[in-house]
C-alpha atoms as a PDB file:
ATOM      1  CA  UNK A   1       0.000   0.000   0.000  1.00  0.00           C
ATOM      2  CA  UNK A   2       2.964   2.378   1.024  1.00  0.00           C
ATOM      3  CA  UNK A   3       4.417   1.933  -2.564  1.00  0.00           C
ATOM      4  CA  UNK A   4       1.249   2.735  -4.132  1.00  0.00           C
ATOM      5  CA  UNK A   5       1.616   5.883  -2.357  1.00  0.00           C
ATOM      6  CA  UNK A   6       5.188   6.270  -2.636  1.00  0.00           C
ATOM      7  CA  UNK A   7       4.373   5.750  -6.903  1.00  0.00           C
ATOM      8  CA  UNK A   8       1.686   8.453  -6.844  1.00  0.00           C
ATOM      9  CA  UNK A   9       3.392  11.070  -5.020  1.00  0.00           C
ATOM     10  CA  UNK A  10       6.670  11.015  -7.591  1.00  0.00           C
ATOM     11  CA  UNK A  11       4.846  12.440 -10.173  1.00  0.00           C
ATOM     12  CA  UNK A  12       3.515  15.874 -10.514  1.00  0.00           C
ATOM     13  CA  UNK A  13       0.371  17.380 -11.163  1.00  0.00           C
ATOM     14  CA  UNK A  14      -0.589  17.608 -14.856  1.00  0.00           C
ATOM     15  CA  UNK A  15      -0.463  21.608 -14.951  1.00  0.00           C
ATOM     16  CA  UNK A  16      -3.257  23.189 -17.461  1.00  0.00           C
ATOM     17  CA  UNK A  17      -0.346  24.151 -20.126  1.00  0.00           C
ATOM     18  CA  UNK A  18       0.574  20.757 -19.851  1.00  0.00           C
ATOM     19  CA  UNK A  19      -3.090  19.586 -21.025  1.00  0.00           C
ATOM     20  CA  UNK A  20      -3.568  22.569 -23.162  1.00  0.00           C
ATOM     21  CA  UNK A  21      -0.503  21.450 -25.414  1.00  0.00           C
ATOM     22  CA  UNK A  22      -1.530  17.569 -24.950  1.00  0.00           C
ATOM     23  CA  UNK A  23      -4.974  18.170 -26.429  1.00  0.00           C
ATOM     24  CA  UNK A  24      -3.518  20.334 -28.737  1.00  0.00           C
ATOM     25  CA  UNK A  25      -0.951  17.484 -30.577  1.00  0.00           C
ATOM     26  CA  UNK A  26      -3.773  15.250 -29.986  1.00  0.00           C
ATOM     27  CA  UNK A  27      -5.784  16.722 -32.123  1.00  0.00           C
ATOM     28  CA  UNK A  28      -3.030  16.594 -35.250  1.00  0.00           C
ATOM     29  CA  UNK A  29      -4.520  13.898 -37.275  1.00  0.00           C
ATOM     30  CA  UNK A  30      -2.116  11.401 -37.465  1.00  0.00           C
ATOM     31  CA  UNK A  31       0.599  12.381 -35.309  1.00  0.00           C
ATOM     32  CA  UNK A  32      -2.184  12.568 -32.408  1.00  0.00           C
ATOM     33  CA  UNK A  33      -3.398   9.229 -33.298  1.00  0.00           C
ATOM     34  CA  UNK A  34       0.164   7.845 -32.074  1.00  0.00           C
ATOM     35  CA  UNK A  35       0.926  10.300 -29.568  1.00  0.00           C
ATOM     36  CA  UNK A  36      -2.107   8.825 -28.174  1.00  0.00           C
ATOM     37  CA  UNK A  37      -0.244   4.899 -27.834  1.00  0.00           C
ATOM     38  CA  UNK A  38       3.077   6.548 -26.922  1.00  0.00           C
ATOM     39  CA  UNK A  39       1.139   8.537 -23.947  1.00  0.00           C
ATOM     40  CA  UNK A  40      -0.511   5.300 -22.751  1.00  0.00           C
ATOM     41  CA  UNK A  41       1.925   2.760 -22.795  1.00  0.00           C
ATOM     42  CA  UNK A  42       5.236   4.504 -22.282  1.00  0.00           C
ATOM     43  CA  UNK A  43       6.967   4.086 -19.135  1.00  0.00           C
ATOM     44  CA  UNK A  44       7.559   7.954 -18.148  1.00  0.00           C
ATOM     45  CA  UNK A  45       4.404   9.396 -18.704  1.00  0.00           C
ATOM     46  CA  UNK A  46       2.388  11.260 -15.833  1.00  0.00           C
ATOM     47  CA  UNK A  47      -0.650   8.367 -15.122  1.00  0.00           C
ATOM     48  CA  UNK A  48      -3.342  11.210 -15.053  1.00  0.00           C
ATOM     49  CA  UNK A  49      -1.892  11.445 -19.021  1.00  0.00           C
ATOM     50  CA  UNK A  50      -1.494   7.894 -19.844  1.00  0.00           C
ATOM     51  CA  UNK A  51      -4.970   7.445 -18.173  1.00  0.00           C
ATOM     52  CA  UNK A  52      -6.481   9.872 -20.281  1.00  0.00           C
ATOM     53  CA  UNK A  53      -4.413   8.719 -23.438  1.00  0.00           C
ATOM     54  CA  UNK A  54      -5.755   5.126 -23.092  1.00  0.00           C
ATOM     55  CA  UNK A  55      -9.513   6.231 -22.379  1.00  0.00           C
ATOM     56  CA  UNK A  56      -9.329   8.260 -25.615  1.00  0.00           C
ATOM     57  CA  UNK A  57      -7.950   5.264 -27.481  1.00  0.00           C
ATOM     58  CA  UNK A  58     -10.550   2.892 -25.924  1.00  0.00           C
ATOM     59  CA  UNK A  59     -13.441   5.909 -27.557  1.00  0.00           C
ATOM     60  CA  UNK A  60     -11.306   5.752 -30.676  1.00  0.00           C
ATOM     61  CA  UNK A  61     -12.080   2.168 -30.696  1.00  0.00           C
ATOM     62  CA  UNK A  62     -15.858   2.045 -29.496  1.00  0.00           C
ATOM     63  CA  UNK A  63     -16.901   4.864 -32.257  1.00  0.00           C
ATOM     64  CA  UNK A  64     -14.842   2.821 -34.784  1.00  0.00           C
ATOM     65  CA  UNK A  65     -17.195  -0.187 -34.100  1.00  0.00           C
ATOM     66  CA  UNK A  66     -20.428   1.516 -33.696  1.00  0.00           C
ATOM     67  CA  UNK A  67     -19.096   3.272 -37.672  1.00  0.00           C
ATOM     68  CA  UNK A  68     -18.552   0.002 -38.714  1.00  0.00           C
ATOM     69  CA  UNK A  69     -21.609  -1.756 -37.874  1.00  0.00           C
ATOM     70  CA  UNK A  70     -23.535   1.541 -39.133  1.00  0.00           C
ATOM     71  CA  UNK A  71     -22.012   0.784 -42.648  1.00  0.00           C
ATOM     72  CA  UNK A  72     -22.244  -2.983 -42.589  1.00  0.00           C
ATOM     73  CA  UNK A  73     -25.982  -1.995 -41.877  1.00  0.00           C
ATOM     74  CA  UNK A  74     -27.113   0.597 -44.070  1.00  0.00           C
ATOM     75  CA  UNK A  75     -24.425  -0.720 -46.871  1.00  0.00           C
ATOM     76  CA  UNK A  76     -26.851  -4.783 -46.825  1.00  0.00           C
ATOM     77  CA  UNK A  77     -29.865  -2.613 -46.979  1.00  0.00           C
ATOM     78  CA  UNK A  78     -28.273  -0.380 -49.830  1.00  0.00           C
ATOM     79  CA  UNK A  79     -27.502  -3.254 -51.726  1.00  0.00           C
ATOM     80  CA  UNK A  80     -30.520  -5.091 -50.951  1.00  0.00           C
ATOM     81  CA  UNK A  81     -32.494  -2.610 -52.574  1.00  0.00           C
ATOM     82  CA  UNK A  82     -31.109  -2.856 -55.588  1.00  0.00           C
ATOM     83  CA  UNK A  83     -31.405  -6.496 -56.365  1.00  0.00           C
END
């Protein structure tokens, strides 16, 4: 439990310049896209970041499935209708 502690307390608070600039590469197309894996799963990131980095990539991944299954959907009942 101590360590726990000991873990949390060596980092510091993710200052609002700190976000500001996060969200800001984020939001870069491509370059956000993998900012956004090496946020989560590198070893020196702040956890409040790599927290945030892999609950963005889990919503990345939920909205890709709910697009997918919207155009497996309507794309049968486009082609159904013209058979």
């Amino acid at each position: 439990m101590n360590d726990q502690l000991e873990n949390q307390t060596n980092f510091n608070v993710v200052k609002t310049g700190d976000w500001f600039l996060t969200l800001l590469i984020a939001a870069i197309p491509l370059v956000g896209f993998i900012m956004l894996f090496v946020w989560a799963f590198s070893g020196g990131t702040n956890p409040s970041k790599a927290n945030w980095a892999k609950a963005a990539l889990l919503w990345f991944a939920v909205l890709l499935a709910i697009y997918l299954l919207i155009i497996l959907v309507f794309g049968a009942a486009f082609l159904s209708a013209f058979k």
